[in-house]
Protein backbone atom coordinates (compact mmCIF):
# COMPACT_ATOMS: atom_id res chain seq x y z
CA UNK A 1 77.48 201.74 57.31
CA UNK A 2 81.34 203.41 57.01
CA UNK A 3 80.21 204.06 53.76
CA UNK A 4 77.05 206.03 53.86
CA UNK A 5 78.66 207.83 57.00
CA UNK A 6 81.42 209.27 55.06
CA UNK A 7 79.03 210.18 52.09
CA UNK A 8 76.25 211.88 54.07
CA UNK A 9 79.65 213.81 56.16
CA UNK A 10 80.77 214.57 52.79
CA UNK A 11 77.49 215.76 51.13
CA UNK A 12 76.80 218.28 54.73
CA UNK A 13 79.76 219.45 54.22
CA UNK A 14 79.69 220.54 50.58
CA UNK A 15 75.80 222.18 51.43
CA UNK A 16 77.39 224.27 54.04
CA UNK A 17 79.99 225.72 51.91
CA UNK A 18 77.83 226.18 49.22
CA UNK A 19 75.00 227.68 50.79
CA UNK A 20 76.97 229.57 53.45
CA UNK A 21 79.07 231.45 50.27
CA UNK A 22 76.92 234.25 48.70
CA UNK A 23 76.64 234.61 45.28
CA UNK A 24 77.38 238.16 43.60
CA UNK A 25 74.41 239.31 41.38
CA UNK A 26 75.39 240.86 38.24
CA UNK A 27 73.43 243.79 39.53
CA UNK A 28 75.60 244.40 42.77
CA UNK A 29 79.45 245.58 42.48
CA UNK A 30 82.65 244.15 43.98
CA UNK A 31 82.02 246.84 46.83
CA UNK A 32 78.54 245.22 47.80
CA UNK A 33 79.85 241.41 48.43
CA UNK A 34 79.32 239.63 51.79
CA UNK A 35 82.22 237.64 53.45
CA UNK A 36 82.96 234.45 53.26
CA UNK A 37 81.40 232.26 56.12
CA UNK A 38 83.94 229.35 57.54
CA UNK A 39 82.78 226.12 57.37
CA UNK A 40 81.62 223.60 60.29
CA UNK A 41 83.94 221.11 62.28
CA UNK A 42 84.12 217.62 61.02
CA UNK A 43 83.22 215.19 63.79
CA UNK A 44 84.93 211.99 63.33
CA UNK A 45 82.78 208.77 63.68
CA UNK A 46 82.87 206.03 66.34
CA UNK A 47 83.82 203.34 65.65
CA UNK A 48 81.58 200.31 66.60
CA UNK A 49 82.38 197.75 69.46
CA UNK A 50 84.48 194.31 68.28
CA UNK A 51 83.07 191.28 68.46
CA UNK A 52 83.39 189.15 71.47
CA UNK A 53 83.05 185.63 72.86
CA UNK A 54 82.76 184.81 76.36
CA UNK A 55 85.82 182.31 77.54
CA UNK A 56 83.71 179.34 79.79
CA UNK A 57 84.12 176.04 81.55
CA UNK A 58 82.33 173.48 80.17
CA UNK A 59 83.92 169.33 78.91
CA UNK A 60 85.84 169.33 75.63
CA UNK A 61 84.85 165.60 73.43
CA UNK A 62 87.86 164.99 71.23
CA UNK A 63 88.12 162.52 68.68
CA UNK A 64 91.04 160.70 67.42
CA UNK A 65 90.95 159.28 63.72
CA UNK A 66 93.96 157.09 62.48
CA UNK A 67 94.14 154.73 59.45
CA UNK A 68 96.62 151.85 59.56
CA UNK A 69 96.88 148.15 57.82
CA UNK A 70 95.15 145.27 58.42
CA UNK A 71 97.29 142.10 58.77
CA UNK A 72 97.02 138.81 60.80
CA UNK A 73 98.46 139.02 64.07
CA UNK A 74 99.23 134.81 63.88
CA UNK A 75 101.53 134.63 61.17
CA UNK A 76 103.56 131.22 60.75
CA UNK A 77 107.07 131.50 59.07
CA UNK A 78 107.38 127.78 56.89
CA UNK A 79 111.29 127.50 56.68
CA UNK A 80 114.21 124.89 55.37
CA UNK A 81 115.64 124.62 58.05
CA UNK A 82 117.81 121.50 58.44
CA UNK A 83 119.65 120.47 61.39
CA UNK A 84 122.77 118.43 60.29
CA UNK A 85 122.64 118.05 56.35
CA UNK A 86 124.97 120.65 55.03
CA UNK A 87 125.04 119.39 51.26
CA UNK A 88 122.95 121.53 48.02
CA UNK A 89 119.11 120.93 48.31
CA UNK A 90 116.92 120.95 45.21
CA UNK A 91 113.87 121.16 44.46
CA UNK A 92 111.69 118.45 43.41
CA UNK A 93 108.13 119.20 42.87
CA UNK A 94 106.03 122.51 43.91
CA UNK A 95 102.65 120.16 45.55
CA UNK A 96 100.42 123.11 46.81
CA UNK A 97 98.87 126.47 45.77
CA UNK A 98 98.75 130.03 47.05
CA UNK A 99 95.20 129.90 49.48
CA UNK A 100 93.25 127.97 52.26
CA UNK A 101 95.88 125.21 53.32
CA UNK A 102 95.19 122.49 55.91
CA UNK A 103 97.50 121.75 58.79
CA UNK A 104 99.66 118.61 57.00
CA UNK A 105 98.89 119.65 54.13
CA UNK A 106 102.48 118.81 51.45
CA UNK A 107 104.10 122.00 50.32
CA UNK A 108 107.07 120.93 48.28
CA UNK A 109 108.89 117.67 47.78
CA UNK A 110 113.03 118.48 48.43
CA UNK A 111 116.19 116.30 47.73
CA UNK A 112 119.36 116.42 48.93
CA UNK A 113 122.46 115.86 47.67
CA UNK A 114 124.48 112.52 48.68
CA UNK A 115 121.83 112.61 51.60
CA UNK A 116 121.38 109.09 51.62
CA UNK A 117 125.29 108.23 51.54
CA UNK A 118 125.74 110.58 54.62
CA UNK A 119 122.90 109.12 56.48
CA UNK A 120 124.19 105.79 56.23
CA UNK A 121 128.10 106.75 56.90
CA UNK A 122 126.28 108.00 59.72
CA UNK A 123 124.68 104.90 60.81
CA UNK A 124 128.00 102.75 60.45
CA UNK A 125 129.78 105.35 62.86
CA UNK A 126 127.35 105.01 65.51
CA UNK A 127 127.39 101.18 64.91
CA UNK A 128 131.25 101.02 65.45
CA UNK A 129 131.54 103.51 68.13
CA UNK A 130 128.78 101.15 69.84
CA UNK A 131 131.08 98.72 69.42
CA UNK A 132 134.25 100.67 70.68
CA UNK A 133 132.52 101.67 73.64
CA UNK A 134 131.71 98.07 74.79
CA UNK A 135 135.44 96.83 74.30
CA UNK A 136 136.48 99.70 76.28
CA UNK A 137 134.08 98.78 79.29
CA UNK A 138 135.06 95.51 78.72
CA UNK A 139 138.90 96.33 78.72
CA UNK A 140 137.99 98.31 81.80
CA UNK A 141 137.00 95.51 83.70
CA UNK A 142 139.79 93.37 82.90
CA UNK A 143 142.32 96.29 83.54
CA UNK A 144 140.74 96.90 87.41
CA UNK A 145 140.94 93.20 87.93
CA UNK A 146 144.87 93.10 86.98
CA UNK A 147 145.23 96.31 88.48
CA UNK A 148 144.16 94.52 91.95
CA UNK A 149 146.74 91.62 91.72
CA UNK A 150 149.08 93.80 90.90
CA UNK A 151 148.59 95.84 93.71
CA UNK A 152 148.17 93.27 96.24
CA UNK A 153 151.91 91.98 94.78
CA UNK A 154 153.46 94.87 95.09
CA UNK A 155 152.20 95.45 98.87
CA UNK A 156 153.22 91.71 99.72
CA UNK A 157 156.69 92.99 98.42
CA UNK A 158 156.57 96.02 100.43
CA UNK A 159 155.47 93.64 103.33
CA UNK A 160 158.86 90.80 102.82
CA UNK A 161 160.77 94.11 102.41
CA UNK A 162 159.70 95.42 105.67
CA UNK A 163 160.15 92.21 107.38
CA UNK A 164 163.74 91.10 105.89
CA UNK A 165 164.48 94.74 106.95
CA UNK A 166 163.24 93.95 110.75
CA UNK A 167 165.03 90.82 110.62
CA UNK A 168 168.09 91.74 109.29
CA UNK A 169 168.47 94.79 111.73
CA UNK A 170 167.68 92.16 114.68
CA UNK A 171 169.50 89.18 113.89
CA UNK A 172 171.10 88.87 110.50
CA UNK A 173 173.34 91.81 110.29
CA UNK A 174 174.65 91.50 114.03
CA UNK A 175 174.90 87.42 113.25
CA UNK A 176 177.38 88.86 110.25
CA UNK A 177 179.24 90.16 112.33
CA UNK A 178 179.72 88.09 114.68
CA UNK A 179 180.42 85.27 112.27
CA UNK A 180 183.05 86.83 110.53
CA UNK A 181 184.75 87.56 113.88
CA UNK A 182 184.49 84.17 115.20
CA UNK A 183 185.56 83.01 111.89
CA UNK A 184 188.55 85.67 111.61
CA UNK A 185 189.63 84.24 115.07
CA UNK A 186 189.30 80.75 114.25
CA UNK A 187 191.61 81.31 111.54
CA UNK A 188 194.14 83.56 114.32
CA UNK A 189 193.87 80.36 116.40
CA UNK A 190 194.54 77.67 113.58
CA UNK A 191 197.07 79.92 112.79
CA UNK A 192 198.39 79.30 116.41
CA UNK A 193 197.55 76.23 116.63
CA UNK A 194 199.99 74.69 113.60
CA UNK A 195 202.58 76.94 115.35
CA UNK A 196 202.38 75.67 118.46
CA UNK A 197 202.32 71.99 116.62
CA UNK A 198 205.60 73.00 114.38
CA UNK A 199 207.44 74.07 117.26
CA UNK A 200 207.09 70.96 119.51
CA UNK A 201 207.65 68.60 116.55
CA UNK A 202 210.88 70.74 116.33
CA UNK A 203 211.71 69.92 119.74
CA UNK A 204 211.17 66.92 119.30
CA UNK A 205 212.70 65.57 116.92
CA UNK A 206 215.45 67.46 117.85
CA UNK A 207 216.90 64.83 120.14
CA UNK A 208 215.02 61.93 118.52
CA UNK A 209 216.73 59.10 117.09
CA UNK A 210 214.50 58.70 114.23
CA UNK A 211 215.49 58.63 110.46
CA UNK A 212 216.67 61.78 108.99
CA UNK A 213 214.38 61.26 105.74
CA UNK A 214 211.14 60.94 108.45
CA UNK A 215 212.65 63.52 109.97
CA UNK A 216 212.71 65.44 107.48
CA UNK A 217 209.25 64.47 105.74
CA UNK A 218 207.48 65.28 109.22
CA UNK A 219 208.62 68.39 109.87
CA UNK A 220 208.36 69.60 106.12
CA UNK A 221 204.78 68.73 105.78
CA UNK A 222 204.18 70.64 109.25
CA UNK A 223 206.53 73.67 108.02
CA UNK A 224 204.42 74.05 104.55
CA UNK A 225 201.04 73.82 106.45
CA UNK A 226 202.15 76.52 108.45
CA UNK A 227 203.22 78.60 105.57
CA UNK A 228 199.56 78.04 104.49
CA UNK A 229 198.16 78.79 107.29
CA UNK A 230 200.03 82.23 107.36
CA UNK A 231 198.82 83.21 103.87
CA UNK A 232 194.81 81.89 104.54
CA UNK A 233 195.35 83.90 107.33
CA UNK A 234 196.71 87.21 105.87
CA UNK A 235 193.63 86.64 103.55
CA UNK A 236 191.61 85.80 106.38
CA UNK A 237 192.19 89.25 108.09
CA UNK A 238 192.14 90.96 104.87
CA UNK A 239 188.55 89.54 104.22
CA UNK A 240 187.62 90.50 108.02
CA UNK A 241 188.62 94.16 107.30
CA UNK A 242 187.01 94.71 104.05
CA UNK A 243 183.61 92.61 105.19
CA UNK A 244 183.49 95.07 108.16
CA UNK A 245 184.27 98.41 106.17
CA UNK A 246 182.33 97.28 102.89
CA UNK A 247 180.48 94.14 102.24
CA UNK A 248 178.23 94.74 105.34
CA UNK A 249 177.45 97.77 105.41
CA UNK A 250 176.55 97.51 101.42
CA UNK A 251 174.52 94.45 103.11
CA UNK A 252 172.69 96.81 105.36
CA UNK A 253 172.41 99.69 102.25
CA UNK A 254 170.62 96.82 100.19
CA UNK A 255 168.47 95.67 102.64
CA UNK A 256 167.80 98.84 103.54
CA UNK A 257 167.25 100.24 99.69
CA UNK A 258 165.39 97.11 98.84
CA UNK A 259 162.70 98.19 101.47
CA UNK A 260 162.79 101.75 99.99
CA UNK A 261 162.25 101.16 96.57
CA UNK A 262 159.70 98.69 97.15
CA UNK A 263 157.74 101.29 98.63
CA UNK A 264 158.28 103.76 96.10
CA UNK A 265 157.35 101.39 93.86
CA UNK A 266 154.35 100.62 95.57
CA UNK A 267 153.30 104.11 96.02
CA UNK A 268 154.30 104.84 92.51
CA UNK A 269 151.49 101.43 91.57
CA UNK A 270 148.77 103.27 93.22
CA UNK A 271 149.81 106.69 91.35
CA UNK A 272 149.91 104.68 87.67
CA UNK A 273 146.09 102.99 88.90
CA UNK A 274 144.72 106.41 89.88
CA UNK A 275 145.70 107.96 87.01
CA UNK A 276 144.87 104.77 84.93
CA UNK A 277 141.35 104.94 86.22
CA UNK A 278 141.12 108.67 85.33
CA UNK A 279 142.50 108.09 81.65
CA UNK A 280 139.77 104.70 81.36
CA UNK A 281 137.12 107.46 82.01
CA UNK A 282 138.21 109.92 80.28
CA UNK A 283 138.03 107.59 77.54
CA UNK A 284 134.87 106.05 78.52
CA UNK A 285 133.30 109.77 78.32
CA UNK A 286 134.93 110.78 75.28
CA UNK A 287 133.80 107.78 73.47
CA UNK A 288 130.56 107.88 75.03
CA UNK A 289 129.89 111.26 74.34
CA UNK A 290 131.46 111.01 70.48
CA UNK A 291 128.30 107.69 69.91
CA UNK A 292 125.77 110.55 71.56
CA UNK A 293 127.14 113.27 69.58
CA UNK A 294 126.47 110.38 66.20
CA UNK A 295 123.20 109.55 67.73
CA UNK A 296 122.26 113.06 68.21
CA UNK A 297 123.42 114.02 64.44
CA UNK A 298 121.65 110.58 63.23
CA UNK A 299 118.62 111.54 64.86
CA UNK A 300 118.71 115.28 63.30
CA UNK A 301 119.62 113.61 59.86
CA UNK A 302 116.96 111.47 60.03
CA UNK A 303 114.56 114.58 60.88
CA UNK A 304 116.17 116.30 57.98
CA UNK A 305 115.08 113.17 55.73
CA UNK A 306 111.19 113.80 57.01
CA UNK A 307 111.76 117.74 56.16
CA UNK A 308 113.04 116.91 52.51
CA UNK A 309 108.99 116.85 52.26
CA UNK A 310 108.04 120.16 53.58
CA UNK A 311 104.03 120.37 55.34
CA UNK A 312 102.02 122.92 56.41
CA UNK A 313 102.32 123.02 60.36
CA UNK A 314 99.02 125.01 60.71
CA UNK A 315 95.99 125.52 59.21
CA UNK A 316 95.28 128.47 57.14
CA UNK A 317 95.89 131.07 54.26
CA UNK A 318 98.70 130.68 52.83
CA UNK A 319 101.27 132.44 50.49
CA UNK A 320 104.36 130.09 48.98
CA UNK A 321 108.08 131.26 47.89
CA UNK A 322 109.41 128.13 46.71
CA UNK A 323 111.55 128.20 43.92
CA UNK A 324 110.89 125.88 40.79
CA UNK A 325 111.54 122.22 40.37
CA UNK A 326 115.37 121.58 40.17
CA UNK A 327 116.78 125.17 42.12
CA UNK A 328 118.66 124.89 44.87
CA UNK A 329 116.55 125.88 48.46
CA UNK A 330 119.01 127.53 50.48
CA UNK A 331 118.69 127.27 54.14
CA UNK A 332 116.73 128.91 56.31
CA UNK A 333 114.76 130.24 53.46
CA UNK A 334 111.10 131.13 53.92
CA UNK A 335 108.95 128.40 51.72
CA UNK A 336 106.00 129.83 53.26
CA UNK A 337 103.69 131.86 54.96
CA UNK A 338 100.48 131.10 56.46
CA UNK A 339 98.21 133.32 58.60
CA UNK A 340 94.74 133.11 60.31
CA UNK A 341 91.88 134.84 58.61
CA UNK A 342 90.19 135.07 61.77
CA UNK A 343 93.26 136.72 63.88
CA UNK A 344 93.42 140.33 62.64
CA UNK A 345 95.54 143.38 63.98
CA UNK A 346 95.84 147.11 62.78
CA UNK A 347 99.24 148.56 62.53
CA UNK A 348 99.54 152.27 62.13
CA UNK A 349 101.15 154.93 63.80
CA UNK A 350 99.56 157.71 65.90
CA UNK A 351 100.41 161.57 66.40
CA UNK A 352 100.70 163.77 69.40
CA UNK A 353 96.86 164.94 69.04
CA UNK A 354 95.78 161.31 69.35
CA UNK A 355 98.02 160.29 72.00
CA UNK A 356 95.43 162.22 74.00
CA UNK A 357 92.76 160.10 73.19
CA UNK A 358 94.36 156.41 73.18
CA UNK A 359 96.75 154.44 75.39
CA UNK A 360 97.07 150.74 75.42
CA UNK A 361 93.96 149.12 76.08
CA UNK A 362 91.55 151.52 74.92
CA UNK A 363 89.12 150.52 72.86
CA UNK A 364 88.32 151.61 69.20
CA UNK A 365 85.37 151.67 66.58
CA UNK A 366 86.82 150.11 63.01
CA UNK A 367 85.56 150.78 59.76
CA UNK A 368 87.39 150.19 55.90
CA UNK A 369 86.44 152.97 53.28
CA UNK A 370 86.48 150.45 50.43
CA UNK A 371 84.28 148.15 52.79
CA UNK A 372 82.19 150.02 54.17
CA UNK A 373 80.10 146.71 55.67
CA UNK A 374 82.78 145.26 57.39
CA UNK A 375 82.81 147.38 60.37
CA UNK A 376 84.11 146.13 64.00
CA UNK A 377 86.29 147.25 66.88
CA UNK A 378 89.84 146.85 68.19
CA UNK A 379 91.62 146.86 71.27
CA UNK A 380 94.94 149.00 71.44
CA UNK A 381 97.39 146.62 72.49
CA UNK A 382 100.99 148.29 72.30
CA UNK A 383 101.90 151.65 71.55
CA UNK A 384 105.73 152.47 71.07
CA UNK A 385 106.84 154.69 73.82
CA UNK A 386 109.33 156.41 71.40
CA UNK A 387 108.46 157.89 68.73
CA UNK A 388 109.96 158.72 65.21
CA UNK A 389 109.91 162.81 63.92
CA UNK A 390 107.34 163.76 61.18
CA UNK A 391 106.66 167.10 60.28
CA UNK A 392 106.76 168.89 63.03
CA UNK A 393 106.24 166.33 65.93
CA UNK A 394 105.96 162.69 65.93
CA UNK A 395 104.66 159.46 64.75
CA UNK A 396 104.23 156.21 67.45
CA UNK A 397 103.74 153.12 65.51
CA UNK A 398 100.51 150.91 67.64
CA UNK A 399 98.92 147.62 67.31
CA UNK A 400 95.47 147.20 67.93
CA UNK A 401 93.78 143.35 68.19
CA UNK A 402 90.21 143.48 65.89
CA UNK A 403 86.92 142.25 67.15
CA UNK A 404 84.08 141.87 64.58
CA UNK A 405 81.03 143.86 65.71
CA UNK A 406 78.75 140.85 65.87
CA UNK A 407 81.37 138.08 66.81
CA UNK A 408 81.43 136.88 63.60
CA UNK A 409 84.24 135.75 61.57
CA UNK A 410 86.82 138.18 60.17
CA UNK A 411 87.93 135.72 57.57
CA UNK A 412 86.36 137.81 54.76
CA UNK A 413 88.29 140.84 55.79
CA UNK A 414 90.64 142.16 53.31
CA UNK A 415 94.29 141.52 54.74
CA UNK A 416 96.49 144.47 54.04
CA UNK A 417 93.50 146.89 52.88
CA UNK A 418 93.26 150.20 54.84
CA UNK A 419 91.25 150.33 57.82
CA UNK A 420 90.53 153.80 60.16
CA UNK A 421 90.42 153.61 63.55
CA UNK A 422 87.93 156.19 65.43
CA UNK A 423 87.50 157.03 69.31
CA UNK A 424 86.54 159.83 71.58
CA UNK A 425 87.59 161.05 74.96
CA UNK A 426 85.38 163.69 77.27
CA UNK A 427 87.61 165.77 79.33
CA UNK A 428 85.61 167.63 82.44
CA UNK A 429 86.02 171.11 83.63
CA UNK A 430 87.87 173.05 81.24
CA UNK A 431 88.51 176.25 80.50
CA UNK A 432 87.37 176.77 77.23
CA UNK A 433 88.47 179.42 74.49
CA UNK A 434 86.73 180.06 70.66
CA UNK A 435 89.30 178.61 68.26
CA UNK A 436 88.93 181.27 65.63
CA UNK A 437 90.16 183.52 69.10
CA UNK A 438 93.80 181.83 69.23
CA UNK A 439 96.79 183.14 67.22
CA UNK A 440 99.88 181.33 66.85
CA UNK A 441 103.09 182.39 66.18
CA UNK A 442 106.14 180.93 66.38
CA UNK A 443 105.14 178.51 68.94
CA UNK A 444 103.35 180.82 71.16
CA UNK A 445 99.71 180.86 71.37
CA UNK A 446 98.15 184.57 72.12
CA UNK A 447 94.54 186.01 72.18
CA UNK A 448 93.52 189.47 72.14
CA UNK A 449 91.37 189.95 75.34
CA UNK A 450 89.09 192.51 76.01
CA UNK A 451 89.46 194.97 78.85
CA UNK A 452 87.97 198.26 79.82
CA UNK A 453 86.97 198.76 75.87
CA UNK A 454 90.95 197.77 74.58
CA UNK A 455 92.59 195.12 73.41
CA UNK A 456 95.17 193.49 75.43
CA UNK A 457 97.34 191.11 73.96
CA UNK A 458 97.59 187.83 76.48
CA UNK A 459 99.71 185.00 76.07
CA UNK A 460 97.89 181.50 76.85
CA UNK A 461 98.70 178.26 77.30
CA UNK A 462 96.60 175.58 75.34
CA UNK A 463 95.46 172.03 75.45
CA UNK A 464 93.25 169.71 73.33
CA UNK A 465 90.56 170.99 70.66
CA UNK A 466 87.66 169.37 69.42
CA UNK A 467 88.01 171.96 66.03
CA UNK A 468 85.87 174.58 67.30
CA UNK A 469 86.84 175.17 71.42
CA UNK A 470 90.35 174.89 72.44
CA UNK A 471 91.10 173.72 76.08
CA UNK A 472 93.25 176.50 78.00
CA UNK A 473 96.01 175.47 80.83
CA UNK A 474 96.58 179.02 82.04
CA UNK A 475 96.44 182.92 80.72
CA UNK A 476 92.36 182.83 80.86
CA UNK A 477 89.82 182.90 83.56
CA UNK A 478 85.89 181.86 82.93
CA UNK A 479 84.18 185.30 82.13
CA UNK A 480 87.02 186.75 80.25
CA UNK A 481 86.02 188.55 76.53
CA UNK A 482 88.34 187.90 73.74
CA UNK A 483 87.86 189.61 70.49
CA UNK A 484 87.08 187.52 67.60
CA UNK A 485 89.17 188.14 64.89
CA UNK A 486 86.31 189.01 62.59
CA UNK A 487 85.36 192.15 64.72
């Protein structure tokens, strides 16, 4: 239509200039010719009215579409895992193959090195540690039994002590004295006594008429007893003074000690027993726990014997990693893997867009590309809460359960092929905008809205699309014209 417009202005034009100029006849003269006449106004066109579309409230249906991997979500790890055999482990023979496996089913056949020397070593320790453990008991017995007698000596002692103490204190050490005084004066008056005798056989033989050699015998032998007497005595009194200053009271310190230290002694007994008793139990407990600590390691030995021949534990398909006959199996090493046909999960990730459309729990049509029969649906049962970046926003890994459509078996799915996940989501009473409407730029979403015949440029707010209507969370009203960008 711009076009013809400009060519029909163009063609009016050019008639009105040529018919409005006159053209001089050969017959008239410069003098004769008519003026020029100026030409019309150009009026310019107007231009026609952009195209429009109404913004509205209606629901927006959006879809989410994800592809992730199909794997088994009951997958059982087969590992060498023994409990107490450190030596090298070979293998012997490689029994099964890659596929259905029964539970029980022999994997491999293992052997280990020296295994049978340390699992009898092993057997001989907890056979003499069986036998320590009853001569201890048995010494224990014995040792409380001499541990009584000895005890009930050592309190009579402390009891004899005690009383030759009491005794002493009440009779014998006053009777000491007392007896050494009487028998220091005895001596004094012996003493006297053969002095007394001396001096009246002096007087009287003194005017006797007796022989001079009887005399003389007589009063001799009474002289020299005297002079004994004298010296008994002076040790008499010497003996006296040191029994009173020394002997008796080392008597009483003796006594006295003897009663102490039989106490301490007894005291110290009951110490020794106490601690005896806690020693004889420690020991008891270490050797008990030393034959548990054998029976515990014979028992895992043993188990480690049983897992020389490795089984399936479950029932399913399964995928082996065990090396060839005569390599060493390290430990802890995966022989196997088995999963169940029938157990299926989807792991993917999902992007912001279908974050709107699935949480955990939501439920999912299934369908595989390559399969295009096996079709079925899943539950979403986790979701990661954090995401990782991609592109320009982010990718949360999920894990969705599979049910088969009809409740039939999944075992002929096809474990790691690609599988897409499909589900859709109404959302009520939205403001709705024409996608082709929106621009973007630099993060900011705009639309050029129609008012009073111009274009006003309005900055909006969006939401969720289904690919054709864009929801809007603020900057349009229902009613509102935006200009398609087509106008």
């Amino acid at each position: 239509m711009k076009t013809y417009l400009i060519i029909a202005t163009l063609s009016s034009t050019l008639a009105s200039t040529l018919f409005a100029t006159p053209v001089a006849s050969p017959l008239q003269g410069a003098a004769t010719a008519t003026p020029p006449v100026p030409p019309a106004p150009v009026v310019p066109p107007v231009p026609p009215a952009p195209k429009l579309s109404a913004v509205e409230r209606g629901s927006l249906t959006i879809s989410a579409d994800r592809t992730g991997r199909i794997a088994s979500s009951k997958k059982t790890l087969v590992r060498f895992e023994p409990e107490a055999f450190g030596g090298t482990v070979t293998v012997v023979k490689v029994v099964a193959l890659p596929g259905p496996v029964k539970a029980g089913a022999v994997i491999a056949e293992l052997k280990g090195k020296d295994f049978e020397k340390t699992i009898n070593d092993l057997r001989v320790q907890v056979a003499e540690s069986t036998e320590r453990l009853a001569v201890l008991q048995e010494e224990q017995s014995l040792s409380r039994v001499a541990e009584v007698t000895a005890l009930e000596r050592a309190e009579r002692s402390v009891f004899l002590s005690d009383q030759k103490l009491k005794l002493s204190r009440e009779y014998y050490f006053p009777r000491d004295l007392d007896v050494a005084s009487l028998r220091h004066k005895s001596q004094a008056d012996s003493l006297k006594d053969q002095g007394d005798e001396l001096a009246q056989l002096e007087r009287m033989y003194s005017d006797a008429t007796l022989e001079s050699e009887t005399k003389d015998i007589v009063l001799g032998r009474s002289r020299r007893a005297m002079e004994r007497g004298q010296a008994f005595f002076a040790y008499g009194q010497k003996d006296y003074a040191l029994f009173q200053s020394v002997e008796h009271p080392n008597n009483v310190r003796e006594i006295e000690d003897t009663m102490k230290y039989t106490q301490q002694g007894l005291d110290q007994l009951r110490i020794r027993q106490r601690m005896q008793v806690i020693n004889t139990r420690l020991a008891l407990a270490s050797t008990e726990r030393s034959l548990e600590d054998s029976k515990i390691r014979l028992g895992k030995l043993e188990t480690d014997g049983k897992n020389m021949t490795v089984t399936a534990p479950v029932g399913g398909l399964m995928s082996i990693n065990v090396p060839d006959p005569g390599e060493i199996v390290n430990q802890r090493s995966v022989m196997a893997t088995i999963v169940d046909p029938n157990a299926l999960e989807i792991t993917g990730t999902l992007d912001l867009n279908s974050l709107r459309v699935l949480e955990a729990g939501s439920k999912v049509d299934v369908w595989i590309s390559s399969r295009p029969e096996l079709v079925g649906s899943a539950v979403i049962d986790e979701i990661t809460p954090m995401g990782t970046p991609e592109g320009e926003g982010a990718s949360y890994p999920f894990v969705a359960s599979v049910r088969s459509s009809d409740g039939a078996s999944l075992s002929g799915w096809p474990l790691g092929a690609e599988a897409h996940i499909v589900a859709k989501k109404d959302l009520p009473n939205c403001i709705l905008v024409d996608n082709k409407a929106i621009k973007a730029e630099k993060g900011k979403w705009s639309v050029s809205l129609w008012v009073d015949g111009k274009k006003v440029e309005t900055e909006i707010r969006v939401g969720a699309t289904d690919g054709k209507k864009t929801q809007v969370i603020s900057g349009l009203s229902p009613g509102d014209q935006v200009v398609m960008p087509d106008a």
